[in-house]
PDB file of N, CA and C in Angstrom:
ATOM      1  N   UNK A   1      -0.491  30.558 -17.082  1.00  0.00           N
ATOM      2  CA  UNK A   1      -1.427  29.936 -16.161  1.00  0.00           C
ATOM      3  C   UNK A   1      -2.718  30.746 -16.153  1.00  0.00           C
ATOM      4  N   UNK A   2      -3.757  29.741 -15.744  1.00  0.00           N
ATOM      5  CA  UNK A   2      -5.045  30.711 -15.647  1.00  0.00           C
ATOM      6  C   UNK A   2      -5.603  31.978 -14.567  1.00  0.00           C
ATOM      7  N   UNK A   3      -4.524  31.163 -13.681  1.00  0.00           N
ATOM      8  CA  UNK A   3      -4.833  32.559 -12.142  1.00  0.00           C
ATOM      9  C   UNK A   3      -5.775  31.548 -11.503  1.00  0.00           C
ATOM     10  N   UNK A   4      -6.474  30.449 -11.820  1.00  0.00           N
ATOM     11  CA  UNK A   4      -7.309  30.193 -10.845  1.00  0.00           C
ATOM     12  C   UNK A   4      -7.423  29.923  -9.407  1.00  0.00           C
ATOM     13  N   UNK A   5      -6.227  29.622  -9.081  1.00  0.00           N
ATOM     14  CA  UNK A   5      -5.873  29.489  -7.601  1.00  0.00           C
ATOM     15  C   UNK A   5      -5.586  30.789  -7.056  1.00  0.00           C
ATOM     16  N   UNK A   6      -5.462  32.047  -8.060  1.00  0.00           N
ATOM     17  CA  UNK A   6      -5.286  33.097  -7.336  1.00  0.00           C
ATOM     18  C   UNK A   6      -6.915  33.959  -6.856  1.00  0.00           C
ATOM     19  N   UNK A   7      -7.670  33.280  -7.610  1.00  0.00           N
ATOM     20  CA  UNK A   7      -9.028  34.027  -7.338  1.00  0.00           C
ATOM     21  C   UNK A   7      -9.744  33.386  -6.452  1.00  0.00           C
ATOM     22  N   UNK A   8      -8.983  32.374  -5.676  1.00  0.00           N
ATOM     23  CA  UNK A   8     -10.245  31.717  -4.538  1.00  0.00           C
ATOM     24  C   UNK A   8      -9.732  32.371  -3.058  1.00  0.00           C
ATOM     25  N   UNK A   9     -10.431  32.669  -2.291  1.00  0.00           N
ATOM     26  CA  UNK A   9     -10.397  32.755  -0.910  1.00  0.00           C
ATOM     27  C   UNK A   9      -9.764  32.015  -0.168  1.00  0.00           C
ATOM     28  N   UNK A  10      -8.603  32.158   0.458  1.00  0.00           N
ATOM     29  CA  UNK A  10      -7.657  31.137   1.501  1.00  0.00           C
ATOM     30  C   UNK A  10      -8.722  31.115   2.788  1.00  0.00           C
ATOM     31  N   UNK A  11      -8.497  29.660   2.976  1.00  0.00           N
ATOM     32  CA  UNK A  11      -8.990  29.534   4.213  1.00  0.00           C
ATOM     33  C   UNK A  11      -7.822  30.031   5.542  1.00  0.00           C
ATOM     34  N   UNK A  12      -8.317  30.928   6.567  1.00  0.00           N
ATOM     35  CA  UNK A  12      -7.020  31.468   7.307  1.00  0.00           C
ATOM     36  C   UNK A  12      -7.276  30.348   8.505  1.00  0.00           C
ATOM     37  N   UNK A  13      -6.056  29.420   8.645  1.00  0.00           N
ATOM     38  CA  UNK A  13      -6.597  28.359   9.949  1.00  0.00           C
ATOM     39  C   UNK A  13      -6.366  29.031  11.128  1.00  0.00           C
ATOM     40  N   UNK A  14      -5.869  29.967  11.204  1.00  0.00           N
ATOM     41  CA  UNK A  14      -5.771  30.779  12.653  1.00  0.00           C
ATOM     42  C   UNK A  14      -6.560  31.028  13.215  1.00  0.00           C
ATOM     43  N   UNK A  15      -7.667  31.253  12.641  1.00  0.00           N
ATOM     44  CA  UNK A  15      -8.963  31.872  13.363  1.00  0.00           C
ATOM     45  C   UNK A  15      -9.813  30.633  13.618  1.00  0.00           C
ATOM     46  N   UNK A  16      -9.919  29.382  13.369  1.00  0.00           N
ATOM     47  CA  UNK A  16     -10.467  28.520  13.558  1.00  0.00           C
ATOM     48  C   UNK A  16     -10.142  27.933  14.616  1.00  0.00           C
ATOM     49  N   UNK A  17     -10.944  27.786  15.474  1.00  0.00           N
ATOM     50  CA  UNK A  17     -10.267  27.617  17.346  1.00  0.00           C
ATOM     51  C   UNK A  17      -9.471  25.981  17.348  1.00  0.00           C
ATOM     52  N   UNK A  18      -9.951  25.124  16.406  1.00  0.00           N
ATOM     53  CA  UNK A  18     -10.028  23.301  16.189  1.00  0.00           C
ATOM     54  C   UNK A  18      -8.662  23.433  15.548  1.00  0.00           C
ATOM     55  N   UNK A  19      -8.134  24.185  14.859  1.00  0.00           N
ATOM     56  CA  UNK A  19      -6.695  24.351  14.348  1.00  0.00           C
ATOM     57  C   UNK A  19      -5.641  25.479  14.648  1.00  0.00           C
ATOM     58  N   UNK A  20      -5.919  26.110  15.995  1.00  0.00           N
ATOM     59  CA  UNK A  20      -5.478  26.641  16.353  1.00  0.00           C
ATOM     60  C   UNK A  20      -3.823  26.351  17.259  1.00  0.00           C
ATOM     61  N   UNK A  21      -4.332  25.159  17.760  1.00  0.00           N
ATOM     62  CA  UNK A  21      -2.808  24.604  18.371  1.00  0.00           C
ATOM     63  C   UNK A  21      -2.751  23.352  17.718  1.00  0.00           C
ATOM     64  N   UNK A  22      -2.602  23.659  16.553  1.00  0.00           N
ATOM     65  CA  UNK A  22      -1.773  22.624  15.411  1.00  0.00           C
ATOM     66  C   UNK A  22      -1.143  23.558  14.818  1.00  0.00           C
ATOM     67  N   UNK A  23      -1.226  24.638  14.474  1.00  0.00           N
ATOM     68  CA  UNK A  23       0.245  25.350  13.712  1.00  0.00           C
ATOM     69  C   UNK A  23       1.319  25.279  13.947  1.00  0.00           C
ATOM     70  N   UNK A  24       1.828  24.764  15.067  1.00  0.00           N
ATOM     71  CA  UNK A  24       3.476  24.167  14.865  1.00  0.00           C
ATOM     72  C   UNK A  24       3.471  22.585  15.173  1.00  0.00           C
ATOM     73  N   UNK A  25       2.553  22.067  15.208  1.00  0.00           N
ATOM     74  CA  UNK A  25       2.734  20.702  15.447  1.00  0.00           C
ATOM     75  C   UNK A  25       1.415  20.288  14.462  1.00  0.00           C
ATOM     76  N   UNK A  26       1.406  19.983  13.007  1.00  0.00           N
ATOM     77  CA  UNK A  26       0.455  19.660  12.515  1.00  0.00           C
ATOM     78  C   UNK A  26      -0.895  18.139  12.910  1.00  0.00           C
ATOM     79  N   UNK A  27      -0.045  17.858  13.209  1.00  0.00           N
ATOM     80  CA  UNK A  27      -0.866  16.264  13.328  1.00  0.00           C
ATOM     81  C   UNK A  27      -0.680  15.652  15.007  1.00  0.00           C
ATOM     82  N   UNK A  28      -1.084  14.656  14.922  1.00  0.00           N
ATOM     83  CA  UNK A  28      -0.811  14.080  16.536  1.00  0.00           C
ATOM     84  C   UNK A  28       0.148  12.597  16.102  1.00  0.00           C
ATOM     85  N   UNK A  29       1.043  11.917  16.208  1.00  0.00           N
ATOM     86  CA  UNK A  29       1.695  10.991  16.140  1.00  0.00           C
ATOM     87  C   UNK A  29       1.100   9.642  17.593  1.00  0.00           C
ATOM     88  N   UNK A  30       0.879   9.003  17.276  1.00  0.00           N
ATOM     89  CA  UNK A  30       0.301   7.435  18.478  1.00  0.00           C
ATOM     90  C   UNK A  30       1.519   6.392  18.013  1.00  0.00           C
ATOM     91  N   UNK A  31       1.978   6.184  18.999  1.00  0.00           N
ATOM     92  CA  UNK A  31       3.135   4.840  19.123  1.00  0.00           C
ATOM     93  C   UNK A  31       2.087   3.810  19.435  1.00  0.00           C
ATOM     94  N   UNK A  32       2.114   2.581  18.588  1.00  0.00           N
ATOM     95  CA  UNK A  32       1.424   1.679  18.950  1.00  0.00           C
ATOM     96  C   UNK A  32       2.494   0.568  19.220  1.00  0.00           C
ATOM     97  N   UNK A  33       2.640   0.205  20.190  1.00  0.00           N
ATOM     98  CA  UNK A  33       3.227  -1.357  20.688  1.00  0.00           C
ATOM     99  C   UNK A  33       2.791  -2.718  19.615  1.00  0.00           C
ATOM    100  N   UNK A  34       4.312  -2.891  19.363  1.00  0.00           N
ATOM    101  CA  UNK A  34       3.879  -4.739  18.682  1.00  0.00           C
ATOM    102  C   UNK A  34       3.036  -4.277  17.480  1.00  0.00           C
ATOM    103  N   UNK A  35       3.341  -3.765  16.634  1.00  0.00           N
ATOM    104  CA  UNK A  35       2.304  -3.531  15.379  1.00  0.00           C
ATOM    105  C   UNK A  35       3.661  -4.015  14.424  1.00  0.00           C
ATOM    106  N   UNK A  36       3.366  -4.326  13.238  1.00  0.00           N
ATOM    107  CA  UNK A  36       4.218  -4.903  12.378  1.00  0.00           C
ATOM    108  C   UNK A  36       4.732  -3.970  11.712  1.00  0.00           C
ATOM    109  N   UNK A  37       6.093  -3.881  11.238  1.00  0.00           N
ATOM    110  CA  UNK A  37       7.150  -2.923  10.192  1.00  0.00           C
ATOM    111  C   UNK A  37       7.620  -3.444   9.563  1.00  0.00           C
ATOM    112  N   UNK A  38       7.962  -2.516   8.547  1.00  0.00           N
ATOM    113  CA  UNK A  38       8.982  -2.597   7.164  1.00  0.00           C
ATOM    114  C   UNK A  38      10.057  -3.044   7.746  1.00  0.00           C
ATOM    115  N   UNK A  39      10.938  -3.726   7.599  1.00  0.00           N
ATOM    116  CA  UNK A  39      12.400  -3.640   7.901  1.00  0.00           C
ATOM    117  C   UNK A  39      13.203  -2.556   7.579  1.00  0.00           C
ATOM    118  N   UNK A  40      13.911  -1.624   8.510  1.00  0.00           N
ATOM    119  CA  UNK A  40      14.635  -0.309   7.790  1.00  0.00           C
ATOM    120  C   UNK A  40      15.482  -0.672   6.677  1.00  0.00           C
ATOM    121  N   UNK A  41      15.352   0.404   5.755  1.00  0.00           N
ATOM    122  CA  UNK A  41      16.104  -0.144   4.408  1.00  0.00           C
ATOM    123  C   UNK A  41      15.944  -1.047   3.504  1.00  0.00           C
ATOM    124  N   UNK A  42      14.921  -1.746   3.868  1.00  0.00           N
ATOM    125  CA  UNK A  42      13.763  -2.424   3.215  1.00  0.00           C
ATOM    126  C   UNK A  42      13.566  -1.602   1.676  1.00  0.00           C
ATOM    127  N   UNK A  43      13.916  -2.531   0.555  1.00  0.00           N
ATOM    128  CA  UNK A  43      12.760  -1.186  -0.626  1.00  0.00           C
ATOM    129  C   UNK A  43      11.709  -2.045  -0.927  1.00  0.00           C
ATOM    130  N   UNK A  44      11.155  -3.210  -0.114  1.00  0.00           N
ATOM    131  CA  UNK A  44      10.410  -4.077  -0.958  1.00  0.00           C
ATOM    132  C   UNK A  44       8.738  -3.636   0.061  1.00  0.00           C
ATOM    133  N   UNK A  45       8.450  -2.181  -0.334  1.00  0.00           N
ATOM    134  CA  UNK A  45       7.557  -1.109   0.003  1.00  0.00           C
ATOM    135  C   UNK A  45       5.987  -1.880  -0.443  1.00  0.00           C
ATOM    136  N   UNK A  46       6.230  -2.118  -1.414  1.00  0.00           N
ATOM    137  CA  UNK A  46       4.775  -2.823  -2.468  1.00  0.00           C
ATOM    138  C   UNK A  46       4.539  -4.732  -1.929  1.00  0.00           C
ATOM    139  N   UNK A  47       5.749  -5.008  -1.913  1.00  0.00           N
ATOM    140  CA  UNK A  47       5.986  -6.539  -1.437  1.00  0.00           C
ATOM    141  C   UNK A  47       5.004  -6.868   0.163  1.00  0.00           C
ATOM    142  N   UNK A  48       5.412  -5.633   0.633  1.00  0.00           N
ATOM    143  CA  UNK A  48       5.179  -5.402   2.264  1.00  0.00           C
ATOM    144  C   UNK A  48       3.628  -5.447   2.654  1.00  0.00           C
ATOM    145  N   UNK A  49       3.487  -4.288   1.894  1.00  0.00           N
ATOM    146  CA  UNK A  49       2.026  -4.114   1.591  1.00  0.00           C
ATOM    147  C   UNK A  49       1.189  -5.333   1.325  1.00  0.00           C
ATOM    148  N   UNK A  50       1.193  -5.835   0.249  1.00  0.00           N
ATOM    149  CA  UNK A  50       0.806  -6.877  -0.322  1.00  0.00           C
ATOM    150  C   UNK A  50       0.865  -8.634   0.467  1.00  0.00           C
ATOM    151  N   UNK A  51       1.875  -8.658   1.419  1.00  0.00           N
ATOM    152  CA  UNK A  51       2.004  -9.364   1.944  1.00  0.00           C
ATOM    153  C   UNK A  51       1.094  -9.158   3.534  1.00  0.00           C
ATOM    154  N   UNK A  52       0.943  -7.894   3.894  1.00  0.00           N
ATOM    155  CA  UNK A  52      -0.173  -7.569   4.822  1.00  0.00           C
ATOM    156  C   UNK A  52      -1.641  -7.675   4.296  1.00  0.00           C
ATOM    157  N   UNK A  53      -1.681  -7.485   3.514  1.00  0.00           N
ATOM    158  CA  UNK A  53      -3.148  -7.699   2.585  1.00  0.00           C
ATOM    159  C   UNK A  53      -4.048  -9.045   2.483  1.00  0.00           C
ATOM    160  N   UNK A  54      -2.366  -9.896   2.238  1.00  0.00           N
ATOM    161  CA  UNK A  54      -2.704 -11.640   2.359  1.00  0.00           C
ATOM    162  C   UNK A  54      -3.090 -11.862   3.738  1.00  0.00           C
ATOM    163  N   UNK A  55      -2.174 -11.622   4.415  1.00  0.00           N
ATOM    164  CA  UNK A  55      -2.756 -12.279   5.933  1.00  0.00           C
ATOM    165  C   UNK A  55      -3.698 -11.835   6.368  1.00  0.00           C
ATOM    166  N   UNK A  56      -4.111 -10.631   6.280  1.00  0.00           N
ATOM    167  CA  UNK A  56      -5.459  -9.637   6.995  1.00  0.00           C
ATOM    168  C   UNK A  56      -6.864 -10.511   5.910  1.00  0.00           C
ATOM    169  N   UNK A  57      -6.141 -10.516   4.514  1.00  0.00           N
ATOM    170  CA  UNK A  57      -7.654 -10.800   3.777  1.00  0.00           C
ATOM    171  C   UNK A  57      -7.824 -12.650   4.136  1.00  0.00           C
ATOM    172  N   UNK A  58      -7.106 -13.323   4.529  1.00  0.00           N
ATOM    173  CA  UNK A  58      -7.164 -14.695   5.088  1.00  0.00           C
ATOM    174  C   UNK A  58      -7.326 -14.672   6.793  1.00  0.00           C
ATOM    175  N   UNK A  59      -7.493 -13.499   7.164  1.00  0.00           N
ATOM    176  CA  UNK A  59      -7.925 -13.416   8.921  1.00  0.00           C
ATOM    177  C   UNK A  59      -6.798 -13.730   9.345  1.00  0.00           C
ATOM    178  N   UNK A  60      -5.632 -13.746   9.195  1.00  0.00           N
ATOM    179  CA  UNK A  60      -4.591 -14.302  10.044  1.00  0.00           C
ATOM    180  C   UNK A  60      -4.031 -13.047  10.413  1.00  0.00           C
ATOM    181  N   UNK A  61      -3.661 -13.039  11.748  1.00  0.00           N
ATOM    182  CA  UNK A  61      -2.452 -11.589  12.302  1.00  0.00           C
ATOM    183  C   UNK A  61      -1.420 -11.654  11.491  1.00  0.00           C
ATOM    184  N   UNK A  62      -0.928 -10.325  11.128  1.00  0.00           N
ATOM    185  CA  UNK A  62       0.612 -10.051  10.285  1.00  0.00           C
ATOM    186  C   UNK A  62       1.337 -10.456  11.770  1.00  0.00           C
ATOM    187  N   UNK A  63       2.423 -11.670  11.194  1.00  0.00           N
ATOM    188  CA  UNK A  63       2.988 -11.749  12.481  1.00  0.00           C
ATOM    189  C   UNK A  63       4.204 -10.177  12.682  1.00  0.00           C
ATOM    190  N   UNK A  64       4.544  -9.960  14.060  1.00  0.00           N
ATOM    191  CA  UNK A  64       5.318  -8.610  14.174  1.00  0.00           C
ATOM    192  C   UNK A  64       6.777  -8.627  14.818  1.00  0.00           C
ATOM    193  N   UNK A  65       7.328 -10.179  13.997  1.00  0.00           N
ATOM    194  CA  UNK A  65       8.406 -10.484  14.457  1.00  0.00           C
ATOM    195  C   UNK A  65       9.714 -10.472  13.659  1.00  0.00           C
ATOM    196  N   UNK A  66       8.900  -9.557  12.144  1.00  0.00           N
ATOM    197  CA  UNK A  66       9.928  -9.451  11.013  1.00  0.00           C
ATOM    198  C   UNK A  66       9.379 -10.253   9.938  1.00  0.00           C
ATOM    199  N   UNK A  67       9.128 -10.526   8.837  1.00  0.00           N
ATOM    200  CA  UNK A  67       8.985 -11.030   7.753  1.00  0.00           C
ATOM    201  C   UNK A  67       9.902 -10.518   6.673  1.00  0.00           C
ATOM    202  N   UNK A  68      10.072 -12.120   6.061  1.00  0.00           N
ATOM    203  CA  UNK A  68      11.296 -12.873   5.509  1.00  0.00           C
ATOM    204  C   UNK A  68      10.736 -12.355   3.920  1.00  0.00           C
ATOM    205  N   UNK A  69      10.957 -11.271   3.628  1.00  0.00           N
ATOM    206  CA  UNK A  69      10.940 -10.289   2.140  1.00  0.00           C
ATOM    207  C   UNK A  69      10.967 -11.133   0.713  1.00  0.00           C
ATOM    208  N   UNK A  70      12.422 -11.205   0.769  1.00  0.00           N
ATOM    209  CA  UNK A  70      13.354 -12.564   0.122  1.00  0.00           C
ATOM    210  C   UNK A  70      12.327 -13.715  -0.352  1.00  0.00           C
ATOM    211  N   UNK A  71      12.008 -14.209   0.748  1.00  0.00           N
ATOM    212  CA  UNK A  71      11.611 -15.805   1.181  1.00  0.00           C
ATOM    213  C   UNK A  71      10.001 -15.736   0.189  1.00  0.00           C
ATOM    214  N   UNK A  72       9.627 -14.801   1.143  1.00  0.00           N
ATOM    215  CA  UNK A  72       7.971 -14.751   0.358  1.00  0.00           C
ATOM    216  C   UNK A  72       7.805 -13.791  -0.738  1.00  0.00           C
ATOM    217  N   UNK A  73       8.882 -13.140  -1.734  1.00  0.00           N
ATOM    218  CA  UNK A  73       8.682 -12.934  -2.729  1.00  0.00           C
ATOM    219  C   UNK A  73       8.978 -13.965  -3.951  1.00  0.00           C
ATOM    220  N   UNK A  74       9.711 -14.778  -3.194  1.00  0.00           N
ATOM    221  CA  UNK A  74      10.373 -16.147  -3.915  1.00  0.00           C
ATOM    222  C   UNK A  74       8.806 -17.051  -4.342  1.00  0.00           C
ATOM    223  N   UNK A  75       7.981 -16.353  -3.265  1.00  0.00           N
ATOM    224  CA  UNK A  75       7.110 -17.721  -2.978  1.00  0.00           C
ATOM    225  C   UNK A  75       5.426 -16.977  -3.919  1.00  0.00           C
ATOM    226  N   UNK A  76       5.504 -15.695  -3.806  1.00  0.00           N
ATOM    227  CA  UNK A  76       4.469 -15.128  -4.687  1.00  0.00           C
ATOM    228  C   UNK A  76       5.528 -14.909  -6.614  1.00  0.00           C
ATOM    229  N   UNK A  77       5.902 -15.029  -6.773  1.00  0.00           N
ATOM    230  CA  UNK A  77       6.733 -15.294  -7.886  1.00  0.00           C
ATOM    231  C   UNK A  77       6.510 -16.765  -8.474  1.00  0.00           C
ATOM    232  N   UNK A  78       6.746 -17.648  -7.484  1.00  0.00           N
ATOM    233  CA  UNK A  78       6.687 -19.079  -8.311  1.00  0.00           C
ATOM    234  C   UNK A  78       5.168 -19.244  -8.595  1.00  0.00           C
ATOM    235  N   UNK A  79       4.093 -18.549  -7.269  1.00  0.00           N
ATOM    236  CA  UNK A  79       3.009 -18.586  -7.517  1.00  0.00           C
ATOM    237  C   UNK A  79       2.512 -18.265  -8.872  1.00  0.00           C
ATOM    238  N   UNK A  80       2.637 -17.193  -9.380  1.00  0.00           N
ATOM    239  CA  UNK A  80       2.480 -16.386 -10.611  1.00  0.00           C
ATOM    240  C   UNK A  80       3.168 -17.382 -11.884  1.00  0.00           C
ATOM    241  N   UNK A  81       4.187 -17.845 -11.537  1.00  0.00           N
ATOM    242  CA  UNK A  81       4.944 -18.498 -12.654  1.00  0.00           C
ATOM    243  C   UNK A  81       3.908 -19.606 -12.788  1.00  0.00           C
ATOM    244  N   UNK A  82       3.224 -20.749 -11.576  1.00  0.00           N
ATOM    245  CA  UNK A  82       2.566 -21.705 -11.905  1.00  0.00           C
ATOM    246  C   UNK A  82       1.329 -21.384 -12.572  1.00  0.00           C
ATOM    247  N   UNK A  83       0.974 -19.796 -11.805  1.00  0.00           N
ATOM    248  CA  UNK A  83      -0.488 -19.678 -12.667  1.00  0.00           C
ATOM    249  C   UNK A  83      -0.509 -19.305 -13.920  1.00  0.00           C
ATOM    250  N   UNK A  84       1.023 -18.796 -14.155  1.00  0.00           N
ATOM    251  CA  UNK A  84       0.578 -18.540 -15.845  1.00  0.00           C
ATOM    252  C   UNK A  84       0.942 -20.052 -16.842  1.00  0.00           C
ATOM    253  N   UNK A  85       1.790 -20.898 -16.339  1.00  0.00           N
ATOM    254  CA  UNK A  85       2.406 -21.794 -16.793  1.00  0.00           C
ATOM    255  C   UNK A  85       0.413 -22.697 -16.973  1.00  0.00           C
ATOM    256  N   UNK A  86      -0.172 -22.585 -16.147  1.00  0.00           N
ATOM    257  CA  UNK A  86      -1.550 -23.715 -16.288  1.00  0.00           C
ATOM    258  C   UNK A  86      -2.485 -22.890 -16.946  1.00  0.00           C
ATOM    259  N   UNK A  87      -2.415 -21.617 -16.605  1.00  0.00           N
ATOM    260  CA  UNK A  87      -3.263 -20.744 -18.145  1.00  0.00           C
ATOM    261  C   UNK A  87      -2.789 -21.313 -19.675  1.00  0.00           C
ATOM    262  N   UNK A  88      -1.558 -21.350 -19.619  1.00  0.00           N
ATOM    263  CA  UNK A  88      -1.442 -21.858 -20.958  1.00  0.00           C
ATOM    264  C   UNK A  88      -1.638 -22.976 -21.381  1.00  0.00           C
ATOM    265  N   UNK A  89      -1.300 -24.069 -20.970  1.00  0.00           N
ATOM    266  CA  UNK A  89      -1.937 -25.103 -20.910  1.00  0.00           C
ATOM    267  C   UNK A  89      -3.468 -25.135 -21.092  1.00  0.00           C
ATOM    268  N   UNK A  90      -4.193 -24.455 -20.767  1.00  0.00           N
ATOM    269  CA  UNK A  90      -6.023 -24.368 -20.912  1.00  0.00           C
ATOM    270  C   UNK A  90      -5.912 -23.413 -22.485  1.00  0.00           C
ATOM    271  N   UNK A  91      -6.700 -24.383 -23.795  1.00  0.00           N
ATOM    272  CA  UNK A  91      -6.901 -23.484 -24.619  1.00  0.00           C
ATOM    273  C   UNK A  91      -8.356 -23.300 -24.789  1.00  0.00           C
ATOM    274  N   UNK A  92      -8.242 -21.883 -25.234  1.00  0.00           N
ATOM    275  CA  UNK A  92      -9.566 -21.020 -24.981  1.00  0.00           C
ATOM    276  C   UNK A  92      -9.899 -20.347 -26.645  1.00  0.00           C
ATOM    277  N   UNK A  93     -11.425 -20.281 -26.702  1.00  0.00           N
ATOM    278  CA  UNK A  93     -11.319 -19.654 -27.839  1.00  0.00           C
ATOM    279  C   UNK A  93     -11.933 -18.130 -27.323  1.00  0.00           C
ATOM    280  N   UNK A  94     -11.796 -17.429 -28.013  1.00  0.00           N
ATOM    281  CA  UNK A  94     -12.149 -16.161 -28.335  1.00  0.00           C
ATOM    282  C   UNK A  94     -13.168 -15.156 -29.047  1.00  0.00           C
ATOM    283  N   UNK A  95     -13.861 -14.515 -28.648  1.00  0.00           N
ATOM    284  CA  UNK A  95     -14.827 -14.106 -30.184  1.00  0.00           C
ATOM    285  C   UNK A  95     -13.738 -12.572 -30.690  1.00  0.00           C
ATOM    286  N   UNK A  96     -12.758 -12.346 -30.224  1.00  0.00           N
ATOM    287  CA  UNK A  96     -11.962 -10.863 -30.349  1.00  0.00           C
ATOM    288  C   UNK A  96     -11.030 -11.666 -31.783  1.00  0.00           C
ATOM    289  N   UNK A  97     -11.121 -10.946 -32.921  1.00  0.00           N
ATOM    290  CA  UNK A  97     -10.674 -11.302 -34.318  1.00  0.00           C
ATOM    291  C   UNK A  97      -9.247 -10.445 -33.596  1.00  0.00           C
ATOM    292  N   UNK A  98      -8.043 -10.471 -34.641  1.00  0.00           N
ATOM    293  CA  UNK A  98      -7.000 -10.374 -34.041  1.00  0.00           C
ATOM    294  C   UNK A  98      -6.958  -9.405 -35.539  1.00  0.00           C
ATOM    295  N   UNK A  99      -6.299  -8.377 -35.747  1.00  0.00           N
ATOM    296  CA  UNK A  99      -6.317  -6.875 -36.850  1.00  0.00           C
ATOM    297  C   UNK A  99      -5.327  -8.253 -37.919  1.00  0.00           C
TER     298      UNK A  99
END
């Protein structure tokens, strides 16, 4: 290794009065009421996401009564299947020569 992390100056947060009573409690945690969740045990992490993305980028509230994983991956799946199924259908030419 080069050492470079050994030649810089640590910042010491002790002495900094603003991080002084965060050394055993790093962060602050806020419970927010009625905000929408993963389902525990949920792995569909990216699905979740993505499905908050839709409703927020269409103005609609994520509803916070559980969403159906299953149901609306079924439903962005067929989406994808129709859009590639009518891409192909459209023929296109190209100026990219093929090797």
């Amino acid at each position: 290794m080069s050492g470079f992390l050994d030649q810089k100056l640590r910042t010491d947060l002790t002495t900094i009065k603003v991080y002084q009573d965060k050394m055993g409690n790093p962060f602050d945690v806020q419970y927010i009421k009625e905000i929408v969740q993963q389902t525990i045990g949920s792995l569909h992490c990216a699905l979740f996401v993505a499905i908050c993305a839709d409703y927020l980028s269409d103005g609609l509230q994520v509803p916070n009564d559980g969403l159906d994983a299953e149901l609306l991956r079924k439903g962005y799946a067929t989406l994808l299947w129709k859009y590639g199924e009518e891409k192909a259908q459209i023929p296109y030419a190209s100026d990219i020569k093929d090797p």
